[in-house]
PDB file of N, CA and C in Angstrom:
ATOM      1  N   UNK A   1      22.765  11.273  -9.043  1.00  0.00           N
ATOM      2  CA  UNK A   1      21.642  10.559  -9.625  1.00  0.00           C
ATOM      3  C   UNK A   1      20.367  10.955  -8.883  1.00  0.00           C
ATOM      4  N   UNK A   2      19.052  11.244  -9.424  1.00  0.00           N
ATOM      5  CA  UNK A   2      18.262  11.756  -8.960  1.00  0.00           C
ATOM      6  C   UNK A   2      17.502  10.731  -8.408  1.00  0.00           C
ATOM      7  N   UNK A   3      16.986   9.418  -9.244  1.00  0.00           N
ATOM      8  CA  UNK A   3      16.587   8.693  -8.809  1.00  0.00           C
ATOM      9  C   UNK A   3      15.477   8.235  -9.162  1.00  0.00           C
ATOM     10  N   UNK A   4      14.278   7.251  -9.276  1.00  0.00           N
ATOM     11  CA  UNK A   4      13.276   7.325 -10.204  1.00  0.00           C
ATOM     12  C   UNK A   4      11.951   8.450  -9.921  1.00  0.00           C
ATOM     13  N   UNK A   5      11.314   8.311 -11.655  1.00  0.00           N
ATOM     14  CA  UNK A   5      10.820   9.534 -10.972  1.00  0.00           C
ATOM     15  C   UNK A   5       9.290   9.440 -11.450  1.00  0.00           C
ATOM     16  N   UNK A   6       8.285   9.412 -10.070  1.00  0.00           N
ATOM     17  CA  UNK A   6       7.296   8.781 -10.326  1.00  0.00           C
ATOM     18  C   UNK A   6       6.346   9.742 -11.440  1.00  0.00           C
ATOM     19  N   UNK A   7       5.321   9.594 -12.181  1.00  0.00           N
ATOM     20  CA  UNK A   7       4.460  10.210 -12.876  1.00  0.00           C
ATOM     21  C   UNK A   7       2.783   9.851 -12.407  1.00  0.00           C
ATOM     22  N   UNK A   8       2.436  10.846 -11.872  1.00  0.00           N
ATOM     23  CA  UNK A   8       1.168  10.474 -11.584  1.00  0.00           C
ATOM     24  C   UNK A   8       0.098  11.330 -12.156  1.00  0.00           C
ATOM     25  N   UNK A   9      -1.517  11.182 -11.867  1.00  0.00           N
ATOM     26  CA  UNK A   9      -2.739  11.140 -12.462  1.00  0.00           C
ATOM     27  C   UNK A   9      -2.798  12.597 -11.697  1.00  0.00           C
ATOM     28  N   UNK A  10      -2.468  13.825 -12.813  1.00  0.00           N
ATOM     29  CA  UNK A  10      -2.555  15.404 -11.980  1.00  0.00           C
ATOM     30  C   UNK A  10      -3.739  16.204 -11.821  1.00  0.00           C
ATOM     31  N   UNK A  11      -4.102  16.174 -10.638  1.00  0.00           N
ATOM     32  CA  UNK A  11      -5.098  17.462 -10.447  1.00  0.00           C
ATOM     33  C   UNK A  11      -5.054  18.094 -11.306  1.00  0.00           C
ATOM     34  N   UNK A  12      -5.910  18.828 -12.536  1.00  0.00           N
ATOM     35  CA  UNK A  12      -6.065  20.067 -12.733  1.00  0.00           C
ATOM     36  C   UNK A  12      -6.857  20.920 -13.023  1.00  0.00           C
ATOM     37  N   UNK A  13      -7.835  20.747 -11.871  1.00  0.00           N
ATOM     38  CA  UNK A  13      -8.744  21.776 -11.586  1.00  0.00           C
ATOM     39  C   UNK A  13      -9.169  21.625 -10.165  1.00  0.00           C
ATOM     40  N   UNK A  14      -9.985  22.560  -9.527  1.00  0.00           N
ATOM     41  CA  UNK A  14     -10.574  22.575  -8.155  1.00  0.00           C
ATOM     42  C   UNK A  14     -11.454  20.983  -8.129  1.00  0.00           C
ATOM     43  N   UNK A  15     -12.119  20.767  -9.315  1.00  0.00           N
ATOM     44  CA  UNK A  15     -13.209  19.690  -9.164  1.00  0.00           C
ATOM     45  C   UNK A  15     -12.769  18.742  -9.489  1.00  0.00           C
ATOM     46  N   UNK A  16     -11.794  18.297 -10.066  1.00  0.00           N
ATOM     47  CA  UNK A  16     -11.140  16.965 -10.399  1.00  0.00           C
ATOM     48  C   UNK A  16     -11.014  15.981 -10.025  1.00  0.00           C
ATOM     49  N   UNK A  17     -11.576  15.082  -9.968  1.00  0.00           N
ATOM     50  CA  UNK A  17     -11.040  14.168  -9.067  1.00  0.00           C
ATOM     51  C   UNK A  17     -10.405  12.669  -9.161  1.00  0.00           C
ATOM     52  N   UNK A  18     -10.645  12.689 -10.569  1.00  0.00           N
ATOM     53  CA  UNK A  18     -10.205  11.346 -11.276  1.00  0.00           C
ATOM     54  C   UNK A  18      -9.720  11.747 -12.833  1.00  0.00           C
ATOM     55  N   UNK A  19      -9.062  10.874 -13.742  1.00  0.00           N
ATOM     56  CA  UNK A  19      -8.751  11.244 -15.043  1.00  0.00           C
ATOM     57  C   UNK A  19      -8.368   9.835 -15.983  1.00  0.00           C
ATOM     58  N   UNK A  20      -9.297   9.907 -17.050  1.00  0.00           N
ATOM     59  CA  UNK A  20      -8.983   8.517 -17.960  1.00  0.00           C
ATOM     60  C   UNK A  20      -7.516   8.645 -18.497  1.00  0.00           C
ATOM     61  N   UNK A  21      -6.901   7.651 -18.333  1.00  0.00           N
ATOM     62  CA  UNK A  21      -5.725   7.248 -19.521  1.00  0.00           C
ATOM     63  C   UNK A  21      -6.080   6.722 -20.494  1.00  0.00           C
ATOM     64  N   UNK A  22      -6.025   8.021 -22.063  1.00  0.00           N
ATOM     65  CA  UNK A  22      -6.815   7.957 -23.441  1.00  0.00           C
ATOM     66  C   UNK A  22      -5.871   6.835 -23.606  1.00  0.00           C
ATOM     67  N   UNK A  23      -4.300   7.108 -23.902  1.00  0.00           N
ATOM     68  CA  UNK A  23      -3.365   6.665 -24.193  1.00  0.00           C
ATOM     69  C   UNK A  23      -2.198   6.295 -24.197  1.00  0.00           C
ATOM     70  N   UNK A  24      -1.219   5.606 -24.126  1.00  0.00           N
ATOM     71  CA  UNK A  24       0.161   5.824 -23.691  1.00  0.00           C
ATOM     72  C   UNK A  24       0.802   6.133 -25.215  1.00  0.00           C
ATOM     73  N   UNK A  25       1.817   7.039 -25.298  1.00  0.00           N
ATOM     74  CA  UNK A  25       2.358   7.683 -26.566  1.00  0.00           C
ATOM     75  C   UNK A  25       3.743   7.176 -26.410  1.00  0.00           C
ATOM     76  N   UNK A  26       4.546   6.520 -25.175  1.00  0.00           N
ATOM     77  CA  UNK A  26       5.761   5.822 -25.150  1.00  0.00           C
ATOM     78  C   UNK A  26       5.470   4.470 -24.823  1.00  0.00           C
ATOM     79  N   UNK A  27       6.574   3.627 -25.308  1.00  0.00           N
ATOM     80  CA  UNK A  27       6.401   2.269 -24.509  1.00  0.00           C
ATOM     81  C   UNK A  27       7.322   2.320 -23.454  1.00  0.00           C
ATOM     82  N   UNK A  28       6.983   1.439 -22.587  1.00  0.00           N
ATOM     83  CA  UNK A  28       7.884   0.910 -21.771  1.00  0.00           C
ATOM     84  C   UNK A  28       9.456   1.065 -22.186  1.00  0.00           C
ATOM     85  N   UNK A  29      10.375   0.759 -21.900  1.00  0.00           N
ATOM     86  CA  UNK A  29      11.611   0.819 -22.426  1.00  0.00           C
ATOM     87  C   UNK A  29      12.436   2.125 -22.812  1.00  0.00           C
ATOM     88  N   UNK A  30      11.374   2.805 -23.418  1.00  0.00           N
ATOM     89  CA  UNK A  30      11.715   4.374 -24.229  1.00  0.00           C
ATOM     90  C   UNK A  30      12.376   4.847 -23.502  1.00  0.00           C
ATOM     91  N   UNK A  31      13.449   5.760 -24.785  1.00  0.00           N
ATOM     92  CA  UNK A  31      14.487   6.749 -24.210  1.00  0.00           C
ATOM     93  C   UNK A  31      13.274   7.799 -24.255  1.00  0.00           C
ATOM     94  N   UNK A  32      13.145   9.110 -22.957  1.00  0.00           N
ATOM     95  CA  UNK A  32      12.432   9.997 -23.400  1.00  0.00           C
ATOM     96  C   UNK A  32      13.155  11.466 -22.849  1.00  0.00           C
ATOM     97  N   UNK A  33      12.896  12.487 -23.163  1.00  0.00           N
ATOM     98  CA  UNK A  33      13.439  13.631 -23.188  1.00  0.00           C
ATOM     99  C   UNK A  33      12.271  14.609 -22.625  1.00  0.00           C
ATOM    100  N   UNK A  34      12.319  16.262 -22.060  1.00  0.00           N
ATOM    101  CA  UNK A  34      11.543  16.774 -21.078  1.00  0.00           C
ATOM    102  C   UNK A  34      10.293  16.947 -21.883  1.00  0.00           C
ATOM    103  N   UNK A  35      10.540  16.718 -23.687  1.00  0.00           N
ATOM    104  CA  UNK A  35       9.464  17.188 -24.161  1.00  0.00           C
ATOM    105  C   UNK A  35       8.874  16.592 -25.090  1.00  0.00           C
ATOM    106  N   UNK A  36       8.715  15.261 -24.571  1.00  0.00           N
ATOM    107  CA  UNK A  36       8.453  14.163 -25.182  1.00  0.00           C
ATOM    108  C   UNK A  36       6.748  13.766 -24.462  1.00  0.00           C
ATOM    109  N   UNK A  37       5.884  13.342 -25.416  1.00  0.00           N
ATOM    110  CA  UNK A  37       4.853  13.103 -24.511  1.00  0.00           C
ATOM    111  C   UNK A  37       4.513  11.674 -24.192  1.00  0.00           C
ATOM    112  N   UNK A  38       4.266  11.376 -22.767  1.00  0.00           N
ATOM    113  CA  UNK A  38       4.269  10.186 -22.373  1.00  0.00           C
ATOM    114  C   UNK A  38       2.981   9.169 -22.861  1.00  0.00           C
ATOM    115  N   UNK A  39       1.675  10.494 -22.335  1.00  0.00           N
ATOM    116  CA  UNK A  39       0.596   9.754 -22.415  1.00  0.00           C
ATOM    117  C   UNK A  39      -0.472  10.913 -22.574  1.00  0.00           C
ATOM    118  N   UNK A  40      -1.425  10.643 -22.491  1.00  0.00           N
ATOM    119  CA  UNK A  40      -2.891  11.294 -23.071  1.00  0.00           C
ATOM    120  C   UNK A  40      -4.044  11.090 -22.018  1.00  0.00           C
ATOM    121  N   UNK A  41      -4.367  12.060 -21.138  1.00  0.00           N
ATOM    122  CA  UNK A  41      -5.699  12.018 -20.379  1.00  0.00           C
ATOM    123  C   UNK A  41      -6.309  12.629 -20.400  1.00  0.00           C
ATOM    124  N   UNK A  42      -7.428  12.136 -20.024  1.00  0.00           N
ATOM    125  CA  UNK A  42      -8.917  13.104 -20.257  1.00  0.00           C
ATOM    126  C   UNK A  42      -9.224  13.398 -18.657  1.00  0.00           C
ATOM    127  N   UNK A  43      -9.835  14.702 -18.702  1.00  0.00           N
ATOM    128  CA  UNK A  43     -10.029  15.139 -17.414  1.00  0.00           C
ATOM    129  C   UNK A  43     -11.284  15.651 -17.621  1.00  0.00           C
ATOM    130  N   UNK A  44     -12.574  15.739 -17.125  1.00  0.00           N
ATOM    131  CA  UNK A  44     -13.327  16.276 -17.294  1.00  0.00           C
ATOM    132  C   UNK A  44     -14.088  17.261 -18.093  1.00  0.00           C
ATOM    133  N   UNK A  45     -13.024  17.953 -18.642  1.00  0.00           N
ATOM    134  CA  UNK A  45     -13.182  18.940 -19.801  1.00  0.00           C
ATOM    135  C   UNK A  45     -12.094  19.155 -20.630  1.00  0.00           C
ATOM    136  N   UNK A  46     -11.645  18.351 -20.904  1.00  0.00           N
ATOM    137  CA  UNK A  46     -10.301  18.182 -22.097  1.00  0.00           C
ATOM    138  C   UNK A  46      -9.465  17.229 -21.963  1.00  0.00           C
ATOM    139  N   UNK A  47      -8.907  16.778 -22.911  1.00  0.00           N
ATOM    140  CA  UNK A  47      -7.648  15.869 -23.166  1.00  0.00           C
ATOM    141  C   UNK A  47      -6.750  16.566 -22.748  1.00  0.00           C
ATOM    142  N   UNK A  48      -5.443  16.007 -22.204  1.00  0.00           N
ATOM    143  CA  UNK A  48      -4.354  16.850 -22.147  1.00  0.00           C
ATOM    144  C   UNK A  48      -3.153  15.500 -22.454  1.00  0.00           C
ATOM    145  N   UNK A  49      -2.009  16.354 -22.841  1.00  0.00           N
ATOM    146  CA  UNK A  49      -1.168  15.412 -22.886  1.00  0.00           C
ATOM    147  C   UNK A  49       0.213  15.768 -21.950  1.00  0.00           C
ATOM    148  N   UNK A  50       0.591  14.701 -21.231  1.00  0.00           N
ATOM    149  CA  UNK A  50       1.690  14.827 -19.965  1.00  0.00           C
ATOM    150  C   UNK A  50       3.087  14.577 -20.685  1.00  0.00           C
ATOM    151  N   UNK A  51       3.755  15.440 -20.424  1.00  0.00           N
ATOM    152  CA  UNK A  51       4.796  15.322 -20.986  1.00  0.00           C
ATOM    153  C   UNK A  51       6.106  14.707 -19.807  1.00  0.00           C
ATOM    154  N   UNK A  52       6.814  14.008 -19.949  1.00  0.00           N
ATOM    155  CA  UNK A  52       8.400  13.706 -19.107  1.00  0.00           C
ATOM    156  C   UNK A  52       8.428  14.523 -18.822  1.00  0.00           C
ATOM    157  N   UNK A  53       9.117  13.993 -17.139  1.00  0.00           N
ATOM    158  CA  UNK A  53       9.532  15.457 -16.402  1.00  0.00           C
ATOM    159  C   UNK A  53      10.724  15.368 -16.957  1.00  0.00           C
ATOM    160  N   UNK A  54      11.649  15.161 -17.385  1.00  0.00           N
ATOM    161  CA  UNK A  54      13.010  15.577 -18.064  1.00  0.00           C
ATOM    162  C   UNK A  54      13.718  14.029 -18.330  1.00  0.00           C
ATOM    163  N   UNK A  55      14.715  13.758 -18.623  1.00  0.00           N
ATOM    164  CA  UNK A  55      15.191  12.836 -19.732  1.00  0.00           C
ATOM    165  C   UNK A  55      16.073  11.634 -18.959  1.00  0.00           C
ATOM    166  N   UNK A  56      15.445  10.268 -19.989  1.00  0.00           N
ATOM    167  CA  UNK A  56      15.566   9.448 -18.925  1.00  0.00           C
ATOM    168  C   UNK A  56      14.631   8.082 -19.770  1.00  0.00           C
ATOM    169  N   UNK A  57      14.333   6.642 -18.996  1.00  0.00           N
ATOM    170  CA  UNK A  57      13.758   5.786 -19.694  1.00  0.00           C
ATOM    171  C   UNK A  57      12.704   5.426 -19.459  1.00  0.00           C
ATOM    172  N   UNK A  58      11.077   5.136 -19.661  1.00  0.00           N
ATOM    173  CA  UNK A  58       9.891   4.607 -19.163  1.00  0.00           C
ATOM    174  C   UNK A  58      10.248   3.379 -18.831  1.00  0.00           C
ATOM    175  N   UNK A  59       9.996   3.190 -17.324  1.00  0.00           N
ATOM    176  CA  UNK A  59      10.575   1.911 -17.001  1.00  0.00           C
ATOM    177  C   UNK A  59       9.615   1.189 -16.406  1.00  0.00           C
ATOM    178  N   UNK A  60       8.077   1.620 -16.027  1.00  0.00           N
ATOM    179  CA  UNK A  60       6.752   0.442 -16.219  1.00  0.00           C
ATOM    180  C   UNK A  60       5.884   1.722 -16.086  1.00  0.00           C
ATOM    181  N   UNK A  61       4.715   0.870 -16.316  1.00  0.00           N
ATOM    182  CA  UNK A  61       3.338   1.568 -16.895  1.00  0.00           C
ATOM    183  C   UNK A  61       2.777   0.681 -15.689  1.00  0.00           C
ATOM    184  N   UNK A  62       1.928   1.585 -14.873  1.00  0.00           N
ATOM    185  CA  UNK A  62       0.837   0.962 -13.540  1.00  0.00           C
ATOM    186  C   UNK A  62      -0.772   0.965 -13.990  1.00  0.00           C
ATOM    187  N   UNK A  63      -0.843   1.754 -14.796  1.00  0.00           N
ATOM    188  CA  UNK A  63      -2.414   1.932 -14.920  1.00  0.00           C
ATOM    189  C   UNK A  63      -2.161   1.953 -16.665  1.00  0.00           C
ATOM    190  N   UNK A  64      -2.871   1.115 -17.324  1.00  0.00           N
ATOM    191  CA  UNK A  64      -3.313   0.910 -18.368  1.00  0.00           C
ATOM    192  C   UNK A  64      -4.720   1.691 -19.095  1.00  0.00           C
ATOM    193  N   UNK A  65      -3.842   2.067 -20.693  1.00  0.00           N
ATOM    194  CA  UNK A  65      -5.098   2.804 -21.094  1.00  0.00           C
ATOM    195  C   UNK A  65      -6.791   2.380 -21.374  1.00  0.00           C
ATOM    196  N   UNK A  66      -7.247   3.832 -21.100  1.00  0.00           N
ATOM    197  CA  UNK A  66      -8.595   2.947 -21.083  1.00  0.00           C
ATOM    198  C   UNK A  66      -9.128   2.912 -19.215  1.00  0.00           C
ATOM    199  N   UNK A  67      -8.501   3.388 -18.374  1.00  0.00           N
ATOM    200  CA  UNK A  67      -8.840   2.752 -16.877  1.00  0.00           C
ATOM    201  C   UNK A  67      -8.996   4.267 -16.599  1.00  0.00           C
ATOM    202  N   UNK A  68      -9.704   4.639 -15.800  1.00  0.00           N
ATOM    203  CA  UNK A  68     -10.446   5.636 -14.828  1.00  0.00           C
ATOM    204  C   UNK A  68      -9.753   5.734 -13.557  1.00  0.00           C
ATOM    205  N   UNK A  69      -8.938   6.566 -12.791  1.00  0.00           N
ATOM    206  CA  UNK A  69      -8.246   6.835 -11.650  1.00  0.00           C
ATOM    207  C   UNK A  69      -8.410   7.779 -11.223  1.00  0.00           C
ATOM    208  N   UNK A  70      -8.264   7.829  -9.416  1.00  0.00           N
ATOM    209  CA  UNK A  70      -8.212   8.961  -8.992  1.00  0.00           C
ATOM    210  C   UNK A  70      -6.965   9.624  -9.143  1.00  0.00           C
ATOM    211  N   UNK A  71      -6.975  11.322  -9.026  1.00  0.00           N
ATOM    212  CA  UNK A  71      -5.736  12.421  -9.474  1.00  0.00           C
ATOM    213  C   UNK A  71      -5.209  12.021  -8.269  1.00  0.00           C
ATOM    214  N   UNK A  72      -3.162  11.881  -8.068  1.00  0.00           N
ATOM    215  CA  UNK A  72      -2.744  11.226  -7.361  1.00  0.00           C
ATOM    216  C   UNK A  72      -2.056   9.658  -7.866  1.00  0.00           C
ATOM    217  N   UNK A  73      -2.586   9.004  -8.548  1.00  0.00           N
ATOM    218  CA  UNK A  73      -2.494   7.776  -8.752  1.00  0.00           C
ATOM    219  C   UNK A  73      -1.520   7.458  -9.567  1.00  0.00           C
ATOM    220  N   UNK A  74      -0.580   6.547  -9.019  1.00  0.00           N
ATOM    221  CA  UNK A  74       0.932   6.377  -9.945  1.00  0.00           C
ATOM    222  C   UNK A  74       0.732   5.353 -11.467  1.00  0.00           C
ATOM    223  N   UNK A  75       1.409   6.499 -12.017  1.00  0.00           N
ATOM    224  CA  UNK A  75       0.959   5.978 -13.688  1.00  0.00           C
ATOM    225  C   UNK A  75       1.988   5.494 -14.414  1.00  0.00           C
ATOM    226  N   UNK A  76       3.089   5.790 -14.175  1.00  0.00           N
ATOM    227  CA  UNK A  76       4.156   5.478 -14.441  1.00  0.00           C
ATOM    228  C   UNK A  76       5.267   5.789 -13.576  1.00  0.00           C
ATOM    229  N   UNK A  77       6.569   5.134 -13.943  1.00  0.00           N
ATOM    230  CA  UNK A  77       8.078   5.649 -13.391  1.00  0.00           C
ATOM    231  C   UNK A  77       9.034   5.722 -14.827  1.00  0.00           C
ATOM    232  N   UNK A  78       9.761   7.014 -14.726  1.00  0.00           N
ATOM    233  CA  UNK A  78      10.804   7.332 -15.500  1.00  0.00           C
ATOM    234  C   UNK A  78      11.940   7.442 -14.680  1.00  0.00           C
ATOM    235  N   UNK A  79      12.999   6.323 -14.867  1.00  0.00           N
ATOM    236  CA  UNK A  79      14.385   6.283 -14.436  1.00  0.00           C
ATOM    237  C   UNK A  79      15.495   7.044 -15.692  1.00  0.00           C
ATOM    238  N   UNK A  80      16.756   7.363 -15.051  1.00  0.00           N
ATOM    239  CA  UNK A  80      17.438   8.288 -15.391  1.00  0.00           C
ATOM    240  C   UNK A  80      18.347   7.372 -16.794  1.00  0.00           C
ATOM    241  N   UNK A  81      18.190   5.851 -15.966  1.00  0.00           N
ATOM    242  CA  UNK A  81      18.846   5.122 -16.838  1.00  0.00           C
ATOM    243  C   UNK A  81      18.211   4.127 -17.323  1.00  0.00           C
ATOM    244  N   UNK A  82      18.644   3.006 -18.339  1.00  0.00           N
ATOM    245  CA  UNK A  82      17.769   2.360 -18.836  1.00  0.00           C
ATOM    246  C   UNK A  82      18.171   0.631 -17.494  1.00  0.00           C
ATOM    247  N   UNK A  83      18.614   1.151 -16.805  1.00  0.00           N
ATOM    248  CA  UNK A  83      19.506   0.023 -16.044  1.00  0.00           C
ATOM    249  C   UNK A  83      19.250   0.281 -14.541  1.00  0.00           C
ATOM    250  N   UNK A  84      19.183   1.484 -14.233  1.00  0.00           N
ATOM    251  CA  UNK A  84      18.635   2.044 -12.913  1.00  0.00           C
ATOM    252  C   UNK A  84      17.660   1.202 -12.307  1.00  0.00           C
ATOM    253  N   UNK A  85      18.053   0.555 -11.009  1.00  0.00           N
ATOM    254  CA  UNK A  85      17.544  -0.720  -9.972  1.00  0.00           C
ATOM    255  C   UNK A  85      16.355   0.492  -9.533  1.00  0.00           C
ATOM    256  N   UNK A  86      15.397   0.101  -9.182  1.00  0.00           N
ATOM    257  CA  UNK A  86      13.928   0.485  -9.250  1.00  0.00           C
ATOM    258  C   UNK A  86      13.073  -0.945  -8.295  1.00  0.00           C
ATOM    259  N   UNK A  87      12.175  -0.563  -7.622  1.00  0.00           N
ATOM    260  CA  UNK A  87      11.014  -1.898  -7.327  1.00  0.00           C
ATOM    261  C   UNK A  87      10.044  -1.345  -7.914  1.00  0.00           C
ATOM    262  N   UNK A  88       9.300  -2.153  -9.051  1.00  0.00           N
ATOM    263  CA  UNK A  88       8.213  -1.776  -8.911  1.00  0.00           C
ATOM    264  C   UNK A  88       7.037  -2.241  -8.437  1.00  0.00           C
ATOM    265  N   UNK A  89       7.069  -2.743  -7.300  1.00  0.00           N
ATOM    266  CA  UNK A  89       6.064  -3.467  -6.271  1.00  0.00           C
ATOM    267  C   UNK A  89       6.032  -2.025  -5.252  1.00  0.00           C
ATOM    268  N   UNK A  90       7.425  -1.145  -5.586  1.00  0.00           N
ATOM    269  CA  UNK A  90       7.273  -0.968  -3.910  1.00  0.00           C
ATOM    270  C   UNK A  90       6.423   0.155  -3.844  1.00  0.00           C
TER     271      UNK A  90
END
């Protein structure tokens, strides 16, 4: 078991330093697969959309769409199972 697997707000560029969450494209709960898209951010010069790192369930959402974060910043967790013990405080 790999274990949960965090999703965060990605650098992608030299100047980056923050990125809006346009949208979330899964809910909570969702079964999702590597090529499934989670959510929708804007980065300075384009939308992009983040796809699952590979297959497994959205098991909470930390930053809500619509909010401004720095790159780095935990946006979600995808567990392997829909049952997989997780904190999400921690």
């Amino acid at each position: 078991m790999r274990g949960p697997t965090a999703i965060a707000m990605p650098k992608l560029g030299m100047t980056m330093r923050e990125g809006i969450v346009v949208e979330w494209r899964a809910r909570v709960g969702a079964h999702v697969t590597k090529s499934t898209v989670l959510l929708v951010i804007e980065s300075e010069k384009a939308e992009i959309e983040i796809e699952a790192p590979g297959e497994g369930f959205l098991r909470h959402v930390y930053v809500e769409a619509g909010a401004t974060v720095p790159c780095g910043t935990l946006l979600a967790v995808v567990t392997e199972t829909d049952d997989e013990p997780f904190d999400a405080n921690a």
